[in-house]
N, C-alpha and C. Protein backbone atom coordinates (compact mmCIF):
# COMPACT_ATOMS: atom_id res chain seq x y z
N UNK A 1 21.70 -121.49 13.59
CA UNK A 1 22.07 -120.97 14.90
C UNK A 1 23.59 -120.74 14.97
N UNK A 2 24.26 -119.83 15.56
CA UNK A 2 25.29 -119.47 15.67
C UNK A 2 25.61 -119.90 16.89
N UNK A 3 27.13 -120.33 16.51
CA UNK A 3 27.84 -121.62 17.39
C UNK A 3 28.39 -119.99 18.54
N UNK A 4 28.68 -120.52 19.74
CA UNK A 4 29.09 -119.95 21.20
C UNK A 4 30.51 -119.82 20.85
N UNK A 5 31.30 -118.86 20.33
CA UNK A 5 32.49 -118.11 21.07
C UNK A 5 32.84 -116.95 22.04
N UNK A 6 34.11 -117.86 22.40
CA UNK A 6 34.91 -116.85 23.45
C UNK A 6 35.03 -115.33 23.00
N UNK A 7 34.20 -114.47 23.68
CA UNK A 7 34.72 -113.08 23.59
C UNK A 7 35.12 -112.48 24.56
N UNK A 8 35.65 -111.02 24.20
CA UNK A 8 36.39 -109.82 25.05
C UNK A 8 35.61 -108.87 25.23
N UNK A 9 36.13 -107.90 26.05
CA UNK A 9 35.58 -106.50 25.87
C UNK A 9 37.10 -105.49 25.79
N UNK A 10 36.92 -105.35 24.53
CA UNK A 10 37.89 -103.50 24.77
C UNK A 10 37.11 -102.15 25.41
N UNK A 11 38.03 -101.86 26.13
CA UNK A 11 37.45 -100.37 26.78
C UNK A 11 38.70 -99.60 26.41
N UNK A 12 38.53 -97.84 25.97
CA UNK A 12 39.88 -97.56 25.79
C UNK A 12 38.92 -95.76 26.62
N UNK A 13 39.37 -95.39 27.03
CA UNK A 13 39.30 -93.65 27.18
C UNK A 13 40.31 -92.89 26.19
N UNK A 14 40.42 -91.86 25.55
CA UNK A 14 41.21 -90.91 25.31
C UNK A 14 41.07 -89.70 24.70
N UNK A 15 41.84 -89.23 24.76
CA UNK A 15 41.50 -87.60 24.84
C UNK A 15 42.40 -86.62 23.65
N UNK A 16 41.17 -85.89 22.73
CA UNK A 16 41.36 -85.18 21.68
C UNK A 16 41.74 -83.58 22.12
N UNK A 17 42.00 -83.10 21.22
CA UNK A 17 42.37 -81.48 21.01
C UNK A 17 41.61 -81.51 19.90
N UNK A 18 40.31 -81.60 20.10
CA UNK A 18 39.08 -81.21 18.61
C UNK A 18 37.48 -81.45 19.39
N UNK A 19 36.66 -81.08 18.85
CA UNK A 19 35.51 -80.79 19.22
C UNK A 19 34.75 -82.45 19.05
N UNK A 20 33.58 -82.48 19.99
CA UNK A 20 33.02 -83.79 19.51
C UNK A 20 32.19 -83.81 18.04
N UNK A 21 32.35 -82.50 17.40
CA UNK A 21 31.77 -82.44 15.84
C UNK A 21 32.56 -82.77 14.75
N UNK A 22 34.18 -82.22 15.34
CA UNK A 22 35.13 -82.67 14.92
C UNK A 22 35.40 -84.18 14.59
N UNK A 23 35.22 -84.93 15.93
CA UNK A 23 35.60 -86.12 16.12
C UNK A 23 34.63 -87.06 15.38
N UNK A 24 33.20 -86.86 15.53
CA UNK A 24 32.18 -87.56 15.33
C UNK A 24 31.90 -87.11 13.56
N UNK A 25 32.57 -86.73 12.93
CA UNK A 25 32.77 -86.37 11.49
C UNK A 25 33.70 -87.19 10.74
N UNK A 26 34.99 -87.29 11.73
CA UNK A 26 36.04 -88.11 11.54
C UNK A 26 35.26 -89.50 11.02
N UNK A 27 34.48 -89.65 11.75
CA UNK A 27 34.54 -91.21 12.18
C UNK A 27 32.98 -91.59 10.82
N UNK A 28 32.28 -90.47 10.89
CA UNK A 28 31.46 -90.90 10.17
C UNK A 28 31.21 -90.20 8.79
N UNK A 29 31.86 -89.40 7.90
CA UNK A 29 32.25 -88.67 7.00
C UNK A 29 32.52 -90.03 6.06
N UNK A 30 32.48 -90.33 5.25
CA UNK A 30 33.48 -91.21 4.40
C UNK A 30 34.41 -90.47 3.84
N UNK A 31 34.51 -89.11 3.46
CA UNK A 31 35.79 -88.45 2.66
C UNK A 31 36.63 -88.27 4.42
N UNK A 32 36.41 -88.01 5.23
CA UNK A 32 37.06 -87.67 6.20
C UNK A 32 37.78 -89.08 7.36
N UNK A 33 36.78 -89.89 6.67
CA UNK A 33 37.33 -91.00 6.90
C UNK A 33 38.65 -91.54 6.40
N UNK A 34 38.53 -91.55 5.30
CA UNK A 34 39.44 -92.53 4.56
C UNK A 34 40.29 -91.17 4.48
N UNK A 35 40.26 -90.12 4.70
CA UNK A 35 41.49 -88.84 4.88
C UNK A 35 42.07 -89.54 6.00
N UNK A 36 42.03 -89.98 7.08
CA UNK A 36 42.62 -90.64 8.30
C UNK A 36 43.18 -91.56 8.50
N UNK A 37 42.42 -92.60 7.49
CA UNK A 37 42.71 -93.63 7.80
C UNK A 37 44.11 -94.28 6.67
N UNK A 38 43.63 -93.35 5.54
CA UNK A 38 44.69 -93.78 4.19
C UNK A 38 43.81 -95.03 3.11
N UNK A 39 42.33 -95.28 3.84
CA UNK A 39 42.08 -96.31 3.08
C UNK A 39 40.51 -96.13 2.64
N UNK A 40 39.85 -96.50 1.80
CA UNK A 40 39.00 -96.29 1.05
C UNK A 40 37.81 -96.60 2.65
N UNK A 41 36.25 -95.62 2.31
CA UNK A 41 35.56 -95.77 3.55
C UNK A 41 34.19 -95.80 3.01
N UNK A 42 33.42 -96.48 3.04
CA UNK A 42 31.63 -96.36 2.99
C UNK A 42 30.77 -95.47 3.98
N UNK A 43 30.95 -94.76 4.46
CA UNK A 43 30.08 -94.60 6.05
C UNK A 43 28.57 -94.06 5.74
N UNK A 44 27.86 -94.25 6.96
CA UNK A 44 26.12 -93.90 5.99
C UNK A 44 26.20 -93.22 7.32
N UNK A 45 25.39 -91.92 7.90
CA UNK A 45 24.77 -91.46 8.58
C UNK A 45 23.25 -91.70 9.12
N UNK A 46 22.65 -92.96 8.32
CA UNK A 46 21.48 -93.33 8.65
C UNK A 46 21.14 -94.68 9.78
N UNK A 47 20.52 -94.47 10.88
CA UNK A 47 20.34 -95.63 11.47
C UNK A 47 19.69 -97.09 11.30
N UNK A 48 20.52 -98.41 11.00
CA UNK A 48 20.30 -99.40 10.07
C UNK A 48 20.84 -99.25 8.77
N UNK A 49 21.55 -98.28 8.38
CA UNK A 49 22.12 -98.43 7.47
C UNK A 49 23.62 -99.32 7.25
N UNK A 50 24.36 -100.08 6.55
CA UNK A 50 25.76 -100.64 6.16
C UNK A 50 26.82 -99.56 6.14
N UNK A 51 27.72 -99.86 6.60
CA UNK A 51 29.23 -99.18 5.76
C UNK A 51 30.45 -99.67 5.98
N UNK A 52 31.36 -99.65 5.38
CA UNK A 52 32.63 -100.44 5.32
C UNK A 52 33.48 -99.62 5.91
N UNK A 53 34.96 -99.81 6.10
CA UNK A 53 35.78 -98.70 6.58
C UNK A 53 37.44 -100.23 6.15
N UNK A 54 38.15 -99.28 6.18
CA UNK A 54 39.62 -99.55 5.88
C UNK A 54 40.09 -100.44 4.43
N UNK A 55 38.73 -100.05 3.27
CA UNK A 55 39.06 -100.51 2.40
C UNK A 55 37.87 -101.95 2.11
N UNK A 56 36.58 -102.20 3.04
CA UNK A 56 36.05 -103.38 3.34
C UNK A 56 36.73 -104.24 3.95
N UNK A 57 37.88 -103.92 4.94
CA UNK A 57 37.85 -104.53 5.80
C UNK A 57 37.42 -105.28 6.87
N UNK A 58 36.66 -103.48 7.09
CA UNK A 58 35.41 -103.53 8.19
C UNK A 58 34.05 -102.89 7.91
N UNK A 59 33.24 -103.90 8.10
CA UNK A 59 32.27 -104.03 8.06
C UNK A 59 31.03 -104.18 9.27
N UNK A 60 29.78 -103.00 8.83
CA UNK A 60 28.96 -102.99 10.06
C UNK A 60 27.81 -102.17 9.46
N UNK A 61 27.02 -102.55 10.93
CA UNK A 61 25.84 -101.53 10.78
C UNK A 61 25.52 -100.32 11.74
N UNK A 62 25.19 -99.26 11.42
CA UNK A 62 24.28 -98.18 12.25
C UNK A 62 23.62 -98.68 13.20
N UNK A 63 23.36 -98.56 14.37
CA UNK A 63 22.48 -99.24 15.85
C UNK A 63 22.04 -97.69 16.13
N UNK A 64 22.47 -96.99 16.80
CA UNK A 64 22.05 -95.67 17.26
C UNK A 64 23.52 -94.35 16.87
N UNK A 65 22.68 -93.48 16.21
CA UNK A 65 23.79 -92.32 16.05
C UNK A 65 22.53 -90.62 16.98
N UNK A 66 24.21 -90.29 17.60
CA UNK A 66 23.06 -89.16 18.26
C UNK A 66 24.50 -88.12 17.59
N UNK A 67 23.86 -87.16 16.84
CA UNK A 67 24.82 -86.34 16.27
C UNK A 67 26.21 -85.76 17.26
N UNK A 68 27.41 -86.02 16.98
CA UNK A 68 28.37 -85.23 18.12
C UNK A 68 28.61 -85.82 19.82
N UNK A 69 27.49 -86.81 19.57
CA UNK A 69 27.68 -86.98 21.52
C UNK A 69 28.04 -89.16 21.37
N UNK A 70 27.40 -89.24 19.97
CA UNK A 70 27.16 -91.23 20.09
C UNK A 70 27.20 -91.66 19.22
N UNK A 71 27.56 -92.95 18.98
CA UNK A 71 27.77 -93.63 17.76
C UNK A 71 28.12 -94.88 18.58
N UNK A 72 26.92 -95.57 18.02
CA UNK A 72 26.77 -97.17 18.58
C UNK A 72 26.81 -98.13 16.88
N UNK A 73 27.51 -99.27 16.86
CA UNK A 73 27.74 -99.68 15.39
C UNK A 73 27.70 -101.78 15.78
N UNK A 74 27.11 -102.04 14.80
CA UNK A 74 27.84 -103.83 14.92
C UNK A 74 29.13 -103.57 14.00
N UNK A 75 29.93 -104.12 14.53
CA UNK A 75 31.48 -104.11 13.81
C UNK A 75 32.23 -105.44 13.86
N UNK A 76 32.78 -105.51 12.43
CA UNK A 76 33.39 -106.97 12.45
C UNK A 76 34.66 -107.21 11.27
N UNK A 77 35.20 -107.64 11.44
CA UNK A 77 36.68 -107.73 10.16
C UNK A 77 36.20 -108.77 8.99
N UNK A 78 36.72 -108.96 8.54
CA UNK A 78 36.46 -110.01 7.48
C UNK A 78 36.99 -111.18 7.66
N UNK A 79 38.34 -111.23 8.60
CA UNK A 79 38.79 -112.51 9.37
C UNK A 79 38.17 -113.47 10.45
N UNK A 80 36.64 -112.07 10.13
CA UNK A 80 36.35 -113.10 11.78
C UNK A 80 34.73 -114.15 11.38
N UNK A 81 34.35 -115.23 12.30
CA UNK A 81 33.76 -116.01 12.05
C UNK A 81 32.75 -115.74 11.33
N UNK A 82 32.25 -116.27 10.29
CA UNK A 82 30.96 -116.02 9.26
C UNK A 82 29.81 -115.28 9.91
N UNK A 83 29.55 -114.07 9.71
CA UNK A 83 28.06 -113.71 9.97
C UNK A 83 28.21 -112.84 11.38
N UNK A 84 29.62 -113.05 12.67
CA UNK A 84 29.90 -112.72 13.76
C UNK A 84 30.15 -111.30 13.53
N UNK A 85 29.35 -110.66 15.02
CA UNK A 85 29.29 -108.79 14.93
C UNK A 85 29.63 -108.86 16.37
N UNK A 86 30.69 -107.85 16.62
CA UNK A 86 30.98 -107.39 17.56
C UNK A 86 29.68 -106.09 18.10
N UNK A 87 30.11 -105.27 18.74
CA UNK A 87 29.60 -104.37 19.00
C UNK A 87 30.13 -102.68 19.29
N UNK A 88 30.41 -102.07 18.64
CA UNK A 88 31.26 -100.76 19.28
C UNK A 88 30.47 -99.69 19.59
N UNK A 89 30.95 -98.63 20.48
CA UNK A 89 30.65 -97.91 21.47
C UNK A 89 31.17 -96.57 21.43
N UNK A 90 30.94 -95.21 20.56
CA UNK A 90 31.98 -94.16 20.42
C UNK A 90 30.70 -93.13 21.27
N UNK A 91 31.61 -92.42 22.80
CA UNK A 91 30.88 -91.42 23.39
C UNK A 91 31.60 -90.62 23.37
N UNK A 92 31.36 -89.33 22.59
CA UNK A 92 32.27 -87.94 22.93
C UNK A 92 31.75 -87.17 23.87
N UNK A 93 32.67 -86.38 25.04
CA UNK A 93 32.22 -85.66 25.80
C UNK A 93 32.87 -84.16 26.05
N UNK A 94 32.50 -83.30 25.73
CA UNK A 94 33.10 -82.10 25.55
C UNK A 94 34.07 -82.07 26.73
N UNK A 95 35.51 -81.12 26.79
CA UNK A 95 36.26 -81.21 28.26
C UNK A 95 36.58 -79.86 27.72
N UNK A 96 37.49 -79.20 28.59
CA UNK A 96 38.13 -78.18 28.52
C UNK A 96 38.78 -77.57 27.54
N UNK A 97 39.95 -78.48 27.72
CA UNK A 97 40.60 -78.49 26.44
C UNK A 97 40.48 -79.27 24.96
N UNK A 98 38.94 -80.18 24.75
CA UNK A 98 39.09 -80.56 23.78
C UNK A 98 37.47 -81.86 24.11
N UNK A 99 37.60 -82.71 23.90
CA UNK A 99 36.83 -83.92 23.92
C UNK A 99 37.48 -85.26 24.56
N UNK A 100 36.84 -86.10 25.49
CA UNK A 100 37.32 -87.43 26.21
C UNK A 100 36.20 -88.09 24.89
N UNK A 101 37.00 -89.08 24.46
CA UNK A 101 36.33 -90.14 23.80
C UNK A 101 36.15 -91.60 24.41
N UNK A 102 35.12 -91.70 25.02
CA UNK A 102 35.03 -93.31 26.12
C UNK A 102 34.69 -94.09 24.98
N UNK A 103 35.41 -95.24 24.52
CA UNK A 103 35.28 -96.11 23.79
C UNK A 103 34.64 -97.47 23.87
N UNK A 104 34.00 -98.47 23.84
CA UNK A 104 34.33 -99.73 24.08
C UNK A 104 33.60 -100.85 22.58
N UNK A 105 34.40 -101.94 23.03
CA UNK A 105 33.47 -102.76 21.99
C UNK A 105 33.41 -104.45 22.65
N UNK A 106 32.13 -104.56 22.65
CA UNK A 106 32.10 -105.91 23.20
C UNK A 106 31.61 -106.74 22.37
N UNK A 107 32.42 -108.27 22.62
CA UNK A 107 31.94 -109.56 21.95
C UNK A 107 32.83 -109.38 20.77
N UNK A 108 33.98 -109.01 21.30
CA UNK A 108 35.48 -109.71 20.35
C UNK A 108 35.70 -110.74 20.46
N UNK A 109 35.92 -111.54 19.31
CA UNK A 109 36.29 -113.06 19.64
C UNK A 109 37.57 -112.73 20.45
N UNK A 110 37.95 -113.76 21.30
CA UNK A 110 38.70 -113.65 22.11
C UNK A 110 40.53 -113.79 21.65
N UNK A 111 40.41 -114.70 20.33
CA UNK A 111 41.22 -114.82 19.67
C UNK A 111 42.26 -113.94 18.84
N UNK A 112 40.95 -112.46 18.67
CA UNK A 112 41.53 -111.52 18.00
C UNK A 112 42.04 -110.04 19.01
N UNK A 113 41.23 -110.39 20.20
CA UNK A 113 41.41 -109.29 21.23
C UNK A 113 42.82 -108.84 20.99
N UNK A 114 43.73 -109.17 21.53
CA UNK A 114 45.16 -108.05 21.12
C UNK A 114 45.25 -107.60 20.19
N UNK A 115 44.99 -107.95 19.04
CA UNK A 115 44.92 -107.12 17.49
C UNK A 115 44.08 -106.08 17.70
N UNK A 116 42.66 -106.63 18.00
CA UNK A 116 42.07 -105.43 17.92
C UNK A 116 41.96 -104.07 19.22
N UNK A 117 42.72 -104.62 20.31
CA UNK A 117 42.72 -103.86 21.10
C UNK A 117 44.07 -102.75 21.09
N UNK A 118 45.21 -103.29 20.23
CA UNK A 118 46.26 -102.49 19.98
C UNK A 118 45.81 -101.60 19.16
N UNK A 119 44.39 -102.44 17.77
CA UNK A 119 44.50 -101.77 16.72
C UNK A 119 43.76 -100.33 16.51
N UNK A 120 42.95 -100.39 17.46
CA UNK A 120 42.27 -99.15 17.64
C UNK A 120 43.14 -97.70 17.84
N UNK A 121 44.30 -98.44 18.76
CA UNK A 121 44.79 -97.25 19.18
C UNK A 121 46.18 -96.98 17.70
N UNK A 122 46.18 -98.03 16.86
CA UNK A 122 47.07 -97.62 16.12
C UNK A 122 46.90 -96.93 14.81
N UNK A 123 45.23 -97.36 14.78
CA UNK A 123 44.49 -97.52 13.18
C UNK A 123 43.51 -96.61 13.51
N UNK A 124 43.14 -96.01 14.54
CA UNK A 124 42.48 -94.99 14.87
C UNK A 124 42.91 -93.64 15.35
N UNK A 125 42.94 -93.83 16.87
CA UNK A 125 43.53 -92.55 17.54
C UNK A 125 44.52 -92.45 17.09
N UNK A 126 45.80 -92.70 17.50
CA UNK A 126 46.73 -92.25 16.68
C UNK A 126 46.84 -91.38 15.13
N UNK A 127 46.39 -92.27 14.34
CA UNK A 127 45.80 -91.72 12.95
C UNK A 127 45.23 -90.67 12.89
N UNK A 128 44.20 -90.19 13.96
CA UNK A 128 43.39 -88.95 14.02
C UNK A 128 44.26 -88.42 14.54
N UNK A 129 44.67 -88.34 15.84
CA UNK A 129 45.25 -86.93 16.38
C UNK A 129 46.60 -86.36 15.28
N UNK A 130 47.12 -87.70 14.18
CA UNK A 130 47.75 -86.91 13.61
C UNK A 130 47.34 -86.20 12.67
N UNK A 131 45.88 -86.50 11.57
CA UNK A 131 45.11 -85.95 10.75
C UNK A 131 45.09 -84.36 11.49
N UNK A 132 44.32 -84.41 12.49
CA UNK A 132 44.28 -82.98 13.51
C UNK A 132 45.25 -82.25 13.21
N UNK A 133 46.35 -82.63 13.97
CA UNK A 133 47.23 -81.99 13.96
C UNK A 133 47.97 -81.10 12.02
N UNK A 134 47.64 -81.55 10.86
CA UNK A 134 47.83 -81.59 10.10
C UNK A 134 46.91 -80.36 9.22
N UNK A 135 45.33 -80.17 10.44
CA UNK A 135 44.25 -79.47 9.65
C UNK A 135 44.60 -78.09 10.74
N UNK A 136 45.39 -78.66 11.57
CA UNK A 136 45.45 -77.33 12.44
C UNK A 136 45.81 -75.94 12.90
């Protein structure tokens, strides 16, 4: 049985200049991955399937993928308690000028919440909109 820790929830909104085919490629591509990120990537397109990201850093599974619009994942670092899965949350929504990406991930240990709540925006978005900007 798995012992009771303190968790978080990250919520982040933000907003691309790329399509949600664009975005949702990014994230689940492994060559387009690790183009972003700078670091080696596993990603599977199959639901229940494994994949790693930032080198096996991170580690998770497939929960629900709806092509371009969802991507639901268990996600977890290698720092964090034996066997413990967070949960993440990627919704793209087409806008005007581009795609709103509503983010969240719940059941961060609570310990790591600022890391991982900075890190998204440093090790992710950021990273992409500059990849974008680069293919553009």
């Amino acid at each position: 049985m798995q012992k009771k820790i303190k968790t978080k929830t990250v919520k982040q909104v933000v907003t691309f200049k790329a399509t949600p085919y664009e975005l949702y490629e990014m994230i689940m591509d492994s060559k387009k991955h690790a183009g972003f990120s700078g670091n080696p990537a596993k990603m599977s397109r199959k639901v229940g399937a494994t994949f790693a990201a930032y080198g096996g850093w991170i580690k998770g599974k497939n929960l629900k993928l709806i092509p371009n619009r969802l991507i639901v994942q268990s996600w977890r670092g290698t720092d964090w308690p034996k066997n413990y899965y967070s949960k993440v949350m990627f919704l793209f929504t087409k806008t005007k000028s581009g795609t709103r990406l509503t983010f969240s991930q719940t059941g961060v240990p609570a310990e790591k919440y600022i890391h991982i709540n900075k890190g998204w925006g440093a090790q992710y978005w950021a990273k992409i909109k500059k990849k974008l900007k680069k293919t553009a």
